[in-house]
Each structure stands twice: as C-alpha cells, then as structure tokens.
Protein backbone atom coordinates (compact mmCIF):
# COMPACT_ATOMS: atom_id res chain seq x y z
CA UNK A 1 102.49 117.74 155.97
CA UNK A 2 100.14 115.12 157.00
CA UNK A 3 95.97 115.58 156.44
CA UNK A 4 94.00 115.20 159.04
CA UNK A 5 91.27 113.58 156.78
CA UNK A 6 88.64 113.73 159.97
CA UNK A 7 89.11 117.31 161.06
CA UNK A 8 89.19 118.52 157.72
CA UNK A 9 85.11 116.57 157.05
CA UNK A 10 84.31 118.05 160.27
CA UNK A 11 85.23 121.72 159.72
CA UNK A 12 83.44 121.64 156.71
CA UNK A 13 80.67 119.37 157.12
CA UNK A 14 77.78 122.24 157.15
CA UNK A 15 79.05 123.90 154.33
CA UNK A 16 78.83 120.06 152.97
CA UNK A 17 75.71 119.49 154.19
CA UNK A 18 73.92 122.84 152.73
CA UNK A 19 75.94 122.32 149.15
CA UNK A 20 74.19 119.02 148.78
CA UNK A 21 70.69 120.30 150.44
CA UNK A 22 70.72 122.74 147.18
CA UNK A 23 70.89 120.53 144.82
CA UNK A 24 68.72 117.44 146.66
CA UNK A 25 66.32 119.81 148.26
CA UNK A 26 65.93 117.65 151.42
CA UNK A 27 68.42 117.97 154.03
CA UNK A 28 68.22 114.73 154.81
CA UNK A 29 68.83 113.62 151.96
CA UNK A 30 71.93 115.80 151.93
CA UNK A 31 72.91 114.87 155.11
CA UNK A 32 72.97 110.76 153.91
CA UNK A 33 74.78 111.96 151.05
CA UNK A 34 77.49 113.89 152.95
CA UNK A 35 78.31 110.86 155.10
CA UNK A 36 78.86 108.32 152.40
CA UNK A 37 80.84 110.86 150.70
CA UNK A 38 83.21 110.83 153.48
CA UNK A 39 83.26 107.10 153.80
CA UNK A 40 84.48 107.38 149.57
CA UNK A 41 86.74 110.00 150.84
CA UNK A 42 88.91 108.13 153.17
CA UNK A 43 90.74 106.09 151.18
CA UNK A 44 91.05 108.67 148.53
CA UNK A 45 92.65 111.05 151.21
CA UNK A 46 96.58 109.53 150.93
CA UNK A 47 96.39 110.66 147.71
CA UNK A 48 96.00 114.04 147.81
CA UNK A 49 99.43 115.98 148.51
CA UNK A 50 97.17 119.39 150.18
CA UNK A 51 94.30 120.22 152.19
CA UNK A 52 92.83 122.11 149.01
CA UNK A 53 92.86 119.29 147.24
CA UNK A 54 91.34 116.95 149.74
CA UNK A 55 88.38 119.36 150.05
CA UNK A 56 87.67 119.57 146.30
CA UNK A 57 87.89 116.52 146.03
CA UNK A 58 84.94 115.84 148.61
CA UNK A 59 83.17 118.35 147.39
CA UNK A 60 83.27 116.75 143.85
CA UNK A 61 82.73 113.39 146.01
CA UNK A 62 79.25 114.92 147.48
CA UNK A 63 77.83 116.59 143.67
CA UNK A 64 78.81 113.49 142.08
CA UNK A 65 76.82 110.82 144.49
CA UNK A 66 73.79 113.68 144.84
CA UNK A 67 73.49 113.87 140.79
CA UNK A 68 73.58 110.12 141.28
CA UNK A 69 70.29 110.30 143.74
CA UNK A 70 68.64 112.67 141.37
CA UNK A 71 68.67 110.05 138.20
CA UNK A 72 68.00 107.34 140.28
CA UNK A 73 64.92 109.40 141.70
CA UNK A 74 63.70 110.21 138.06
CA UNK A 75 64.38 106.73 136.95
CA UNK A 76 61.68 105.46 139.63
CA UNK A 77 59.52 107.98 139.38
CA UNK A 78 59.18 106.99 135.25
CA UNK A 79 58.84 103.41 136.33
CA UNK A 80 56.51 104.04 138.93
CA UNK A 81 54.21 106.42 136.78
CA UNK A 82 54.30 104.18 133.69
CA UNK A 83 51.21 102.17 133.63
CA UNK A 84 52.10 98.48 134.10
CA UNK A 85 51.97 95.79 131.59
CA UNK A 86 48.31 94.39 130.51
CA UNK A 87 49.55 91.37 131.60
CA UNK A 88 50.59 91.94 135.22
CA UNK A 89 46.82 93.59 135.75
CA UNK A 90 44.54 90.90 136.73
CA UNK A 91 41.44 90.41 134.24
CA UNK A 92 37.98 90.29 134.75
CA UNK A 93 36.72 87.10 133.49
CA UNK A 94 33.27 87.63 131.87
CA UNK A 95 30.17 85.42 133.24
CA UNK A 96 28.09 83.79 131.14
CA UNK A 97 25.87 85.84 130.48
CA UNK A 98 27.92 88.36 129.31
CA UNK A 99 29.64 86.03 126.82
CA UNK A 100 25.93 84.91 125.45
CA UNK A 101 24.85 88.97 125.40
CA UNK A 102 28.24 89.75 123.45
CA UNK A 103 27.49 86.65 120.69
CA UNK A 104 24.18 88.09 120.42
CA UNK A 105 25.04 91.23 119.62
CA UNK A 106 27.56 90.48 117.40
CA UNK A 107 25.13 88.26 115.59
CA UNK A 108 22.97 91.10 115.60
CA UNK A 109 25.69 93.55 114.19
CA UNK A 110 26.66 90.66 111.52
CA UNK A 111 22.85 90.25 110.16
CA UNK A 112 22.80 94.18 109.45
CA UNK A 113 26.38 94.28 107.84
CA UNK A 114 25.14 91.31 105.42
CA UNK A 115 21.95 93.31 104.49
CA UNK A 116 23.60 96.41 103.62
CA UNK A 117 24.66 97.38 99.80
CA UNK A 118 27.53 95.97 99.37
CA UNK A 119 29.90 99.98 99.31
CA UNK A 120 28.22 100.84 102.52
CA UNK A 121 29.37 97.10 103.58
CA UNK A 122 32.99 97.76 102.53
CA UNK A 123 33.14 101.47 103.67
CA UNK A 124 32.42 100.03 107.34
CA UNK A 125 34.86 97.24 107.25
CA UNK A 126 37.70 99.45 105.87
CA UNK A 127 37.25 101.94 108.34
CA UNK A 128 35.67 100.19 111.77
CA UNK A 129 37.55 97.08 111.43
CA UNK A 130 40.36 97.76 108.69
CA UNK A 131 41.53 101.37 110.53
CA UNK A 132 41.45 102.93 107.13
CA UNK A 133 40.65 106.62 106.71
CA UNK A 134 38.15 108.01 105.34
CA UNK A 135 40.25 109.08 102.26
CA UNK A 136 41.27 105.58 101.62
CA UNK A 137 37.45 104.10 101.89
CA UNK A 138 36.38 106.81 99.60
CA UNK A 139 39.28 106.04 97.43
CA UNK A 140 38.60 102.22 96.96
CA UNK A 141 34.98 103.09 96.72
CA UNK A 142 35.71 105.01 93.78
CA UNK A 143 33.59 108.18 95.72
CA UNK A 144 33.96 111.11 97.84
CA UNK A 145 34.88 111.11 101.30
CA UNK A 146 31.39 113.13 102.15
CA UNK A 147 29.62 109.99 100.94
CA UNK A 148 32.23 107.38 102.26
CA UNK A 149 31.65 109.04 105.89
CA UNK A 150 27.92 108.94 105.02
CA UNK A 151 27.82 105.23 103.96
CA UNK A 152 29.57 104.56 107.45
CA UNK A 153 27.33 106.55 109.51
CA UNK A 154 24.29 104.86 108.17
CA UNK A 155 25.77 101.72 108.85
CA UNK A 156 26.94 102.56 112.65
CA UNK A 157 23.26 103.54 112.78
CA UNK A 158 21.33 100.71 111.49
CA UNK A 159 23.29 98.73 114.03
CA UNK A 160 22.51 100.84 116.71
CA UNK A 161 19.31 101.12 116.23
CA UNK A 162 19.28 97.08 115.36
CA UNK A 163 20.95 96.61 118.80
CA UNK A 164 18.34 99.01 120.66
CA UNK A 165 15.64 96.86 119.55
CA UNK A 166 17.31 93.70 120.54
CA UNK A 167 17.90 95.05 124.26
CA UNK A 168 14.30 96.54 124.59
C-alpha cells in the first residue's frame, strides 16, 4: 500500500493548522509552522509502513517545531528585556564645568571629613565608602550601632549643610 504523502497533509491540514494555533496562539504562526512541518515530512514519509503512522508522525513533526518557536520566542524576549551592557549605552561626557563643580565639592566633602573626630571619621568611611553595616562600624568602633548610625548621620549632615553653603 503506497501513501499518498500529499493527500494525506491535505485532508488533515485544518485539524493541523488549529493543533498548532493552540499551542502558538496565532494562526499564523500555526499556519508557517504547519507548512514547514510538511516540507520535514516528505522525506520522512517512505518510512512509515501506514497512514497512522505517517499522521503521528506529522503531528509530532508540527508540536515539536511549535515548542521550538515558543523557546526561541522566550529566548528573545529575555534578551530583548535585559537592559544592555553599560558599555554599548553611549555616555554623557561631562563639560567643564561640571568636572570643576564635582572637584569642588568633593574638596568641600574632604575638608569636613578631616575636621571630624576621628570615630565619626571612620564610621563614615566604613559605611559610605567601605559598604560596611552598621553592625560592623559599631563593632570596630568598639560602640553601639544607635551611636555608629548617629556618628554617620552627623557626618552626612555637616556635609550637606557644608555643600549648601558652598552652592548659595
């Protein structure tokens, strides 16, 4: 018994067609998928001995390649919603002025850190510019975190208020 590999895609092409709609959820989608499912198909076909086998195989043919569409969808979706490298984004080169306002107030920031006591000093260095916690400041401080986080906020705000009077 031959198989008449073309009559057997066309009789069941819908049924095709809406199998792979359900699991794409775009028909034409499904439709693309159905087609290159019977161009996999053909050669496939003088293998199979019956008709029943032919069709579950192209069935199997059509989930496989629409599974396929669905990771390759949620692979570019992931690589389109991932932001992209800092290097790829163009920078902003800062003007002169900006540079010269930045020194300043680092100067600034600098001139208070030297005048402070020298805990309230280390307390802001561990945490602002070391990323220690609080426990660990208060820790190497030999105090308690209430007055570690108090020695840092005093700091922030002698700063602050250094840097307020600078830009008024």
């Amino acid at each position: 018994m031959t198989l008449d590999t073309d009559k057997l895609y066309l009789d069941h092409r819908p049924a095709l067609i809406c199998y792979a709609m359900r699991i794409l959820g775009s028909r034409e989608a499904a439709e693309d998928i159905v087609q290159e499912a019977y161009l996999r198909f053909l050669p496939e076909t003088s293998k199979a001995a019956k008709p029943r086998d032919a069709l579950s195989y192209l069935y199997r043919v059509v989930r496989n390649l629409s599974f396929d569409v669905l990771k390759r969808r949620k692979v570019e979706q992931k690589a389109q919603s991932c932001d992209p490298p800092f290097w790829i984004v163009p920078q902003l080169a800062d003007t002169p002025e900006q540079t010269l306002m930045v020194g300043d107030e680092v100067r600034i920031a600098q001139q208070v850190l030297a005048s402070l006591p020298r805990d309230m000093r280390v307390a802001v260095e561990m945490y602002r510019f070391g990323g220690e916690t609080l426990e660990t400041v208060a820790e190497h401080l030999g105090v308690s975190v209430a007055t570690a986080h108090r020695h840092i906020r005093t700091a922030m705000v002698k700063i602050a208020v250094a840097l307020d009077r600078k830009n008024n």
